[in-house]
N, C-alpha and C. Protein backbone atom coordinates (compact mmCIF):
# COMPACT_ATOMS: atom_id res chain seq x y z
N UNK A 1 6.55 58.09 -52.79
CA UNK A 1 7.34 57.26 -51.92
C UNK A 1 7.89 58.06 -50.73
N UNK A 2 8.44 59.25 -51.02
CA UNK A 2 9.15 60.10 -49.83
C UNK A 2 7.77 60.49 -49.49
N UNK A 3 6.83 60.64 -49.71
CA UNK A 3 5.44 61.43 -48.96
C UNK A 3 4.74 60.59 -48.18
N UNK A 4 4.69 59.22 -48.64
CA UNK A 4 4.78 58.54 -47.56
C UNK A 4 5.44 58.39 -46.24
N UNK A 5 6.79 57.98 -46.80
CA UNK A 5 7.46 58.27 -45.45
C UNK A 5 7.80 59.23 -44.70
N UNK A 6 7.51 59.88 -45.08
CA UNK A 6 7.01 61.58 -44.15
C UNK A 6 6.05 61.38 -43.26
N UNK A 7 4.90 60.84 -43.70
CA UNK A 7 3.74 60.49 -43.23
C UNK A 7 3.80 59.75 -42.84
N UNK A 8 4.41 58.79 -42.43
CA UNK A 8 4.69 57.49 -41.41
C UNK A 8 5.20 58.11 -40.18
N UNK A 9 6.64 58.72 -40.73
CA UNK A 9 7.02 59.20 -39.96
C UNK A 9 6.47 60.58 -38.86
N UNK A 10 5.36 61.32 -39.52
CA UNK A 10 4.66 62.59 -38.39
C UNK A 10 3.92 61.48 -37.81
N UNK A 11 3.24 60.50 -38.19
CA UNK A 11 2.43 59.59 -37.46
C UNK A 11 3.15 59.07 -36.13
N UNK A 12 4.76 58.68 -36.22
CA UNK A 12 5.33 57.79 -35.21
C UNK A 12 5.08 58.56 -34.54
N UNK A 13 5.62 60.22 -34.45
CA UNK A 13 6.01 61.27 -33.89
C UNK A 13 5.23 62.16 -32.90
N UNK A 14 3.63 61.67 -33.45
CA UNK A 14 2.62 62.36 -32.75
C UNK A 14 2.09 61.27 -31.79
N UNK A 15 2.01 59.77 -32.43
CA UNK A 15 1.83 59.26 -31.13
C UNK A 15 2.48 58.45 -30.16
N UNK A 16 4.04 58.91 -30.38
CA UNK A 16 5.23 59.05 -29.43
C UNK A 16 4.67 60.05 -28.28
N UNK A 17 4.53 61.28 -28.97
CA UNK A 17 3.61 62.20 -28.20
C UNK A 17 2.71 62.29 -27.62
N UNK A 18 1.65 61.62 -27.89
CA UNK A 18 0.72 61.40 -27.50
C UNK A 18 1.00 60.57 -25.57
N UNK A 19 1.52 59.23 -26.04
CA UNK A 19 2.10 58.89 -25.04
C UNK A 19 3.30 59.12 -23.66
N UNK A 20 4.10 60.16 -24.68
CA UNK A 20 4.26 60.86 -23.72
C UNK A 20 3.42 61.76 -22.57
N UNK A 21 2.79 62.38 -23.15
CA UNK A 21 2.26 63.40 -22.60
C UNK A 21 1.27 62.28 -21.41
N UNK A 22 0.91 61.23 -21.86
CA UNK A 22 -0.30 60.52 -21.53
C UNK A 22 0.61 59.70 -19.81
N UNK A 23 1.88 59.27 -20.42
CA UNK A 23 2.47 59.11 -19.24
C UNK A 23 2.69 59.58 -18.45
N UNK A 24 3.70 60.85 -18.53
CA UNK A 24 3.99 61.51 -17.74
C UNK A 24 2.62 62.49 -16.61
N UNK A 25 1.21 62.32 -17.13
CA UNK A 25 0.57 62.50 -16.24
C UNK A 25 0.08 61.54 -14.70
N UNK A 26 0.50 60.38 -15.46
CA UNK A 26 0.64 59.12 -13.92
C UNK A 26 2.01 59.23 -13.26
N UNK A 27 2.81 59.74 -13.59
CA UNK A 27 4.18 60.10 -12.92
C UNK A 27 4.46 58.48 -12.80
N UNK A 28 4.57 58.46 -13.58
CA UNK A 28 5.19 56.81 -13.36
C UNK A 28 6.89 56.69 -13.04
N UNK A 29 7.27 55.47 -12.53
CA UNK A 29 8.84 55.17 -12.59
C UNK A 29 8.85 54.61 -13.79
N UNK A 30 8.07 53.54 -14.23
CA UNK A 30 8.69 52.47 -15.32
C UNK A 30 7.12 52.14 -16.50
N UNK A 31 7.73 52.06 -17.07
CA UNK A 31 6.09 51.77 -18.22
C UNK A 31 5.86 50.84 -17.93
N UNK A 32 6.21 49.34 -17.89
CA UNK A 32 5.90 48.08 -17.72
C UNK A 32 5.12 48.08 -16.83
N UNK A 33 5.31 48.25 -15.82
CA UNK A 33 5.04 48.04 -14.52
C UNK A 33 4.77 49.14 -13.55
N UNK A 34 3.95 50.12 -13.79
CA UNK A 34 3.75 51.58 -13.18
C UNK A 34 4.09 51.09 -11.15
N UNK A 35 4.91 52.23 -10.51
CA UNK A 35 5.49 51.56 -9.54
C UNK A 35 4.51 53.34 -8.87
N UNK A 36 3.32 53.41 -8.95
CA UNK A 36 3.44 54.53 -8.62
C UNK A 36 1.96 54.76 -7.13
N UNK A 37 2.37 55.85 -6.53
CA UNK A 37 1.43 55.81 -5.20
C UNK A 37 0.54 55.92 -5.55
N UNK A 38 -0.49 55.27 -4.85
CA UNK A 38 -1.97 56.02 -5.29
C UNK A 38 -2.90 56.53 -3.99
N UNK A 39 -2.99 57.95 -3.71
CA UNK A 39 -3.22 58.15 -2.65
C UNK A 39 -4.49 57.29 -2.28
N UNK A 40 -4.70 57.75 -1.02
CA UNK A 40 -6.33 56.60 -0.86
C UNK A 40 -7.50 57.41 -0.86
N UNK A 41 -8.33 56.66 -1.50
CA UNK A 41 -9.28 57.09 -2.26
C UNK A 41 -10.52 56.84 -0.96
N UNK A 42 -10.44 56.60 -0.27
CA UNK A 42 -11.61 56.40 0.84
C UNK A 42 -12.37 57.49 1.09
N UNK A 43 -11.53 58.56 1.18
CA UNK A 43 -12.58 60.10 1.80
C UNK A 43 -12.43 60.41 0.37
N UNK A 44 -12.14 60.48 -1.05
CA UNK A 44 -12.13 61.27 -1.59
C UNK A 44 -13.73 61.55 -2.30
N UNK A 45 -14.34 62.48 -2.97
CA UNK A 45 -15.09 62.64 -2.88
C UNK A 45 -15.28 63.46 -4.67
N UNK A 46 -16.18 62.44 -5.33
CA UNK A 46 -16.32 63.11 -6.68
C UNK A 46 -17.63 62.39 -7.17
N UNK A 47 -18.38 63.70 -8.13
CA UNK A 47 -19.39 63.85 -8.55
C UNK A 47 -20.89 63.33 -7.59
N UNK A 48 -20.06 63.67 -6.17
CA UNK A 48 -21.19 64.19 -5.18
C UNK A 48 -21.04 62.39 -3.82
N UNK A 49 -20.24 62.07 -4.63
CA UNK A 49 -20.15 60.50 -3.73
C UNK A 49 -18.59 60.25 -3.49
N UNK A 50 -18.81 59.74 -2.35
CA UNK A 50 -17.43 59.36 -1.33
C UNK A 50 -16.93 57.84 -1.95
N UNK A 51 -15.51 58.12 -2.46
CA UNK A 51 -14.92 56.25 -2.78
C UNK A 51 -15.35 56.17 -3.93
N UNK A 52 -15.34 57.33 -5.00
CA UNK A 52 -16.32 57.30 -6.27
C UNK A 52 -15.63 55.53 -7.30
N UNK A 53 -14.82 55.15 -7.14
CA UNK A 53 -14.19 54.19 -7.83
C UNK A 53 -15.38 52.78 -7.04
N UNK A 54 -15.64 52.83 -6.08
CA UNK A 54 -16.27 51.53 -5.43
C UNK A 54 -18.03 51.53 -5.54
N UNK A 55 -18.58 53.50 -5.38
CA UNK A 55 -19.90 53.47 -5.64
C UNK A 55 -20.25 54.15 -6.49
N UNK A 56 -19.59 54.52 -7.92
CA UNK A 56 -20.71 55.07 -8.96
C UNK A 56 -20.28 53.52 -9.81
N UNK A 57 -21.34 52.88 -10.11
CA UNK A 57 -21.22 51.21 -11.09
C UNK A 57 -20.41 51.27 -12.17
N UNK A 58 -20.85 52.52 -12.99
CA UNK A 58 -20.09 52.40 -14.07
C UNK A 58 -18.54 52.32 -14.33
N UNK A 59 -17.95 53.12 -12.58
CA UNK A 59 -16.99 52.95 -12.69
C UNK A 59 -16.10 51.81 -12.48
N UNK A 60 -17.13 51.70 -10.83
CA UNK A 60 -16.56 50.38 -10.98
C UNK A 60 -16.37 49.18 -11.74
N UNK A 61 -17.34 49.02 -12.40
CA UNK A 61 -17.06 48.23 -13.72
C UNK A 61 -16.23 48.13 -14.74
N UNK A 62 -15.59 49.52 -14.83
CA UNK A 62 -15.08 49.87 -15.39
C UNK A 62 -13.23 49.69 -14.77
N UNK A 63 -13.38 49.58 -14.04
CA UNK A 63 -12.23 48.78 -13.45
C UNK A 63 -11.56 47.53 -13.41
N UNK A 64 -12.71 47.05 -12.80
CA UNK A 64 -12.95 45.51 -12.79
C UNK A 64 -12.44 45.56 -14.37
N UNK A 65 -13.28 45.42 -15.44
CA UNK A 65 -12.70 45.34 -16.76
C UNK A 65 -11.61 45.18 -16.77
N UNK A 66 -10.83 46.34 -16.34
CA UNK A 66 -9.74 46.96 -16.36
C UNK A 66 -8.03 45.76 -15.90
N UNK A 67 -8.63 45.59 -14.74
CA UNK A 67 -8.05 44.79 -13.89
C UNK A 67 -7.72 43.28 -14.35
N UNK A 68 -9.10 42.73 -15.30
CA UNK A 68 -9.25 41.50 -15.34
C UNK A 68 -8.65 41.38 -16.81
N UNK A 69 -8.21 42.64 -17.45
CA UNK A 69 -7.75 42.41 -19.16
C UNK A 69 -6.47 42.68 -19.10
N UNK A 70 -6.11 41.36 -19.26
CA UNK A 70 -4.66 40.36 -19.31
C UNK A 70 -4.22 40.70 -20.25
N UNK A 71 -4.34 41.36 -21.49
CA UNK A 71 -3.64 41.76 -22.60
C UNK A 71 -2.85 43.37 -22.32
N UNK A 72 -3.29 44.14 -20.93
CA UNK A 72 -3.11 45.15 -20.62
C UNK A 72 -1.78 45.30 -19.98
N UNK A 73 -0.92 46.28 -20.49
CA UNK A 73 0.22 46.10 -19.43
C UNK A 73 0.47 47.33 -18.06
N UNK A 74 -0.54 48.55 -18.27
CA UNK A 74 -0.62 49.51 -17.77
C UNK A 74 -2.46 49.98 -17.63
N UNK A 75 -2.78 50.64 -16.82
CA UNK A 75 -4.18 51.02 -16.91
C UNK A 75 -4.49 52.15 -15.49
N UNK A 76 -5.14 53.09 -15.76
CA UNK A 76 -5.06 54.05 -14.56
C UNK A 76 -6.44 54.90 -14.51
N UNK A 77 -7.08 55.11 -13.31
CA UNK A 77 -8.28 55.99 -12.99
C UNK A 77 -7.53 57.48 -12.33
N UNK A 78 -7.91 58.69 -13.34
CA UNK A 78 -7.32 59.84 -12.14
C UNK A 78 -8.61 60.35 -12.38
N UNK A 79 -9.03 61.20 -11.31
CA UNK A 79 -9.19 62.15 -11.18
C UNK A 79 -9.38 63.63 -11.45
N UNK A 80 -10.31 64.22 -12.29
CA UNK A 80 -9.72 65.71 -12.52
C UNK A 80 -11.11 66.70 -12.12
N UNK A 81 -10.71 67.80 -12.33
CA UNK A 81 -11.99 68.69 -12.05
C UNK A 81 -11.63 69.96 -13.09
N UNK A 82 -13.06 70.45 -14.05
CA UNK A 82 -12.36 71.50 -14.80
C UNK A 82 -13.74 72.38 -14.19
N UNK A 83 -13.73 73.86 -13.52
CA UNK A 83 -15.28 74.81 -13.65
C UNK A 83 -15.97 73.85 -12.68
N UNK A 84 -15.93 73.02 -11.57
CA UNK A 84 -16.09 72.35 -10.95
C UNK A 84 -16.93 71.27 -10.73
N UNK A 85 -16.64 70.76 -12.30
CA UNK A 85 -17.38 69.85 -12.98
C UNK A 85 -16.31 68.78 -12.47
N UNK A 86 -16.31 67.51 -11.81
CA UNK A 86 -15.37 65.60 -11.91
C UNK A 86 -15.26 65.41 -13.54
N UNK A 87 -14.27 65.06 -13.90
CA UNK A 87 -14.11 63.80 -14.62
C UNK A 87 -13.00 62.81 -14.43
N UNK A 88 -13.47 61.48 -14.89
CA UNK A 88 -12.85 60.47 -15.08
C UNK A 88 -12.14 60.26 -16.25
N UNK A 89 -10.39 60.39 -15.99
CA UNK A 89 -9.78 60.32 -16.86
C UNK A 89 -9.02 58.57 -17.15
N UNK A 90 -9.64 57.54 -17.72
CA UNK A 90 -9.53 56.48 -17.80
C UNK A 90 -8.32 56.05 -19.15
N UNK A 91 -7.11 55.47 -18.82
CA UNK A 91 -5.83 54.99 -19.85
C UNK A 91 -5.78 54.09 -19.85
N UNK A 92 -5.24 53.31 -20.92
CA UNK A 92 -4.90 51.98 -21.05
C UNK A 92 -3.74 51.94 -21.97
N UNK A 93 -2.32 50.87 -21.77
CA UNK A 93 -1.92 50.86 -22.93
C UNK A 93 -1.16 49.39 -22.56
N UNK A 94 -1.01 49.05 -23.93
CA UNK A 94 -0.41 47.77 -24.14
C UNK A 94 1.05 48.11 -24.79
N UNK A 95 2.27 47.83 -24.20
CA UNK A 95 3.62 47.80 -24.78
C UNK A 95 4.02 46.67 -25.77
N UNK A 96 3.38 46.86 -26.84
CA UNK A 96 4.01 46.85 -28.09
C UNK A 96 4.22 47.14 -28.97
N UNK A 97 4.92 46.62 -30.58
CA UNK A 97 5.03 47.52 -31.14
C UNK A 97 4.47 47.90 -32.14
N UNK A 98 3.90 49.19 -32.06
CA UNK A 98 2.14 49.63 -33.49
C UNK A 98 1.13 50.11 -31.86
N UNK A 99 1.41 49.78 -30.60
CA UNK A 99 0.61 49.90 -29.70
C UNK A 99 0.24 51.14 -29.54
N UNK A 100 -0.58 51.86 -29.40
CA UNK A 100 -0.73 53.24 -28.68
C UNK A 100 -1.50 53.54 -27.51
N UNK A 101 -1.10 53.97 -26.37
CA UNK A 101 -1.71 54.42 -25.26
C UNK A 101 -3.38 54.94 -26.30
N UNK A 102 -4.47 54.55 -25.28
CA UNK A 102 -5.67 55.30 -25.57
C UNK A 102 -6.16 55.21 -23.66
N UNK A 103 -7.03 56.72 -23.81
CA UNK A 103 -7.58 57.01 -23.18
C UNK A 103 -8.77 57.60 -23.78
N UNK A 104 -10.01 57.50 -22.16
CA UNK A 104 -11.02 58.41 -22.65
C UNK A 104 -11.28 59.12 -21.06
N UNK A 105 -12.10 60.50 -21.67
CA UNK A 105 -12.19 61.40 -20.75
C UNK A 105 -13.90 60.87 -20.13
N UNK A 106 -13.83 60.95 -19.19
CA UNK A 106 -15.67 60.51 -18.78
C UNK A 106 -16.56 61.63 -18.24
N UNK A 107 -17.64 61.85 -18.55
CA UNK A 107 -18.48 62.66 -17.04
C UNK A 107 -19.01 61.65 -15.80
N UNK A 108 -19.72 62.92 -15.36
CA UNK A 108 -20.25 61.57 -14.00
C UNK A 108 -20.93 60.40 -14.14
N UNK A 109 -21.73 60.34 -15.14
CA UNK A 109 -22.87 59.66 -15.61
C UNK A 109 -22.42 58.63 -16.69
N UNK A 110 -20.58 58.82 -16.77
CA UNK A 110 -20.18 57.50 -17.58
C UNK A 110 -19.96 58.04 -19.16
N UNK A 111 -20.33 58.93 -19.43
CA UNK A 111 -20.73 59.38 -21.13
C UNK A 111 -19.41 59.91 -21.00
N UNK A 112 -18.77 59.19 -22.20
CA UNK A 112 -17.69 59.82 -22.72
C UNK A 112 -17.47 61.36 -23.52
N UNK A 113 -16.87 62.13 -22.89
CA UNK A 113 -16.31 63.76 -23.45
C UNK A 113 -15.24 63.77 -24.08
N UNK A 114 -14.20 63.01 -24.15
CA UNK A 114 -13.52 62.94 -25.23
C UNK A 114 -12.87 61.18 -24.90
N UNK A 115 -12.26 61.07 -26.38
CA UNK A 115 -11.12 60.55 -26.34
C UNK A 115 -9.79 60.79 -26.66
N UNK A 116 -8.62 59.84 -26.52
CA UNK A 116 -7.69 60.14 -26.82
C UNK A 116 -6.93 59.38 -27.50
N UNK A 117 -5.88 59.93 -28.50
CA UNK A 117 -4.68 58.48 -28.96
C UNK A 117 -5.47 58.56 -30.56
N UNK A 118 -4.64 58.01 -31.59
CA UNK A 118 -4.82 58.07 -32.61
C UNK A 118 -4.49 59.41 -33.35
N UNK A 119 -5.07 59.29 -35.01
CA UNK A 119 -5.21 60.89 -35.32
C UNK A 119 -6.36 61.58 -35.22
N UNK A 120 -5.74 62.60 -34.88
CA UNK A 120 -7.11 63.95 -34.41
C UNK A 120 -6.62 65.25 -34.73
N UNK A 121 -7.63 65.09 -35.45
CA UNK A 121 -7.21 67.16 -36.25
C UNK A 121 -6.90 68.01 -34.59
N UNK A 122 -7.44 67.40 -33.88
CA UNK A 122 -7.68 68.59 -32.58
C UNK A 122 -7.30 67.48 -31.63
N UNK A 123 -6.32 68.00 -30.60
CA UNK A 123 -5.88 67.12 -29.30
C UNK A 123 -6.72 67.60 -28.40
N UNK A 124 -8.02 67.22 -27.62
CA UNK A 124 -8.66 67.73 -27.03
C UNK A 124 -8.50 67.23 -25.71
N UNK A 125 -7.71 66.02 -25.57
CA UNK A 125 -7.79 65.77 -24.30
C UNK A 125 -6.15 66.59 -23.52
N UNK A 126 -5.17 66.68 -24.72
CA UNK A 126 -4.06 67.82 -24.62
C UNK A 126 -4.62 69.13 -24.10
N UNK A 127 -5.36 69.48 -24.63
CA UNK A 127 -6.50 71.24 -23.99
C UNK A 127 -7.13 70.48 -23.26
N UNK A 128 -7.88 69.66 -22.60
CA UNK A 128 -8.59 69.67 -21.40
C UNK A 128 -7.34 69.31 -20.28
N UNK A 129 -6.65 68.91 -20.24
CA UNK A 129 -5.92 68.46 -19.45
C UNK A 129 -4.90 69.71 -18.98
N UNK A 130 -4.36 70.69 -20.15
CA UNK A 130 -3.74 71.72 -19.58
C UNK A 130 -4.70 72.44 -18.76
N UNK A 131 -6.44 72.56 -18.87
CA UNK A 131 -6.78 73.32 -18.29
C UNK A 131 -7.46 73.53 -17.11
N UNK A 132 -7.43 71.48 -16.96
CA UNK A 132 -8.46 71.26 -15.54
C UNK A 132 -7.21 70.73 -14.35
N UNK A 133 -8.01 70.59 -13.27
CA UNK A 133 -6.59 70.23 -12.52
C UNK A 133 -7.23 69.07 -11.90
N UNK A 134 -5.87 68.02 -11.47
CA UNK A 134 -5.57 66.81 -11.08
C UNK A 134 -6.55 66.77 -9.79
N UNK A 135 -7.26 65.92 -9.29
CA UNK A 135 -7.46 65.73 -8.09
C UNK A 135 -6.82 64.54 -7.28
N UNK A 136 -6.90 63.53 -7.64
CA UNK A 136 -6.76 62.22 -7.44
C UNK A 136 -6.42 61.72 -8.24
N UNK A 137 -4.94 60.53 -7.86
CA UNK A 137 -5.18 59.11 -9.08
C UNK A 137 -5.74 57.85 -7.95
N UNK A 138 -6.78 58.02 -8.46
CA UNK A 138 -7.85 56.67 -7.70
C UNK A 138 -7.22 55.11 -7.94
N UNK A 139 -6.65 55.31 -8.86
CA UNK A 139 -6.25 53.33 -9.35
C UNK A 139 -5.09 53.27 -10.38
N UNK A 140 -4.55 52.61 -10.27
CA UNK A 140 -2.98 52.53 -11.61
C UNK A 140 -3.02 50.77 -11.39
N UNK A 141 -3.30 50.42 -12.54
CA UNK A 141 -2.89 48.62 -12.80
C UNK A 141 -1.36 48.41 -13.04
């Protein structure tokens, strides 16, 4: 009975964490309603194409999705570069309660390199993220 609730409890705790960490990379003001800039993405330039959010499909599609799922209360495209490789760091989360922020990490070509949120012996998108740097946040719903 107490080993359970131990275990409930590292569970709340890690993906309290999780979400933290997951927020505070959109620098948001407010969870509900992310109030946050998004520079413009017109010249920016990733995985070899200009406006990568409007001309690689997958992404854009991947937006659109994004945009059009009404159950969503937050959702964001950044930007990153690790060894001067792009990826697409794609979030979603719904505010309620049992909800957990998930994200996934993308390459150019759409194929997912990691995900995130849940349990994971290994936080990998925690180590990719300390080690690549921000370029752009292309989109915040």
């Amino acid at each position: 009975m107490i080993l359970n609730f131990k275990i409930k409890l590292m569970r709340l705790f890690l993906f309290n964490s999780i979400f933290l960490i997951l927020f505070f990379t959109f620098n948001c003001d407010k969870v509900s309603k992310c109030q946050c800039e998004v520079e413009s993405t017109d010249t920016i330039s990733a995985c070899g194409v200009v406006y990568p959010v409007k001309n690689i499909i997958w992404l854009k599609n991947m937006k659109t999705s994004l945009e059009n799922d009404n159950s969503l209360d937050s959702a964001g495209i950044i930007l990153y570069s690790k060894e001067n490789i792009d990826y697409f760091f794609i979030i979603h989360y719904r505010i309620r309660p049992f909800d957990r922020p998930f994200a996934t990490l993308f390459n150019c070509d759409g194929t997912p390199k990691y995900s995130c949120g849940g349990i994971q012996p290994i936080d990998s998108c925690k180590i990719f993220l300390k080690n690549a740097q921000k370029k752009a946040t292309l989109w915040i719903k």
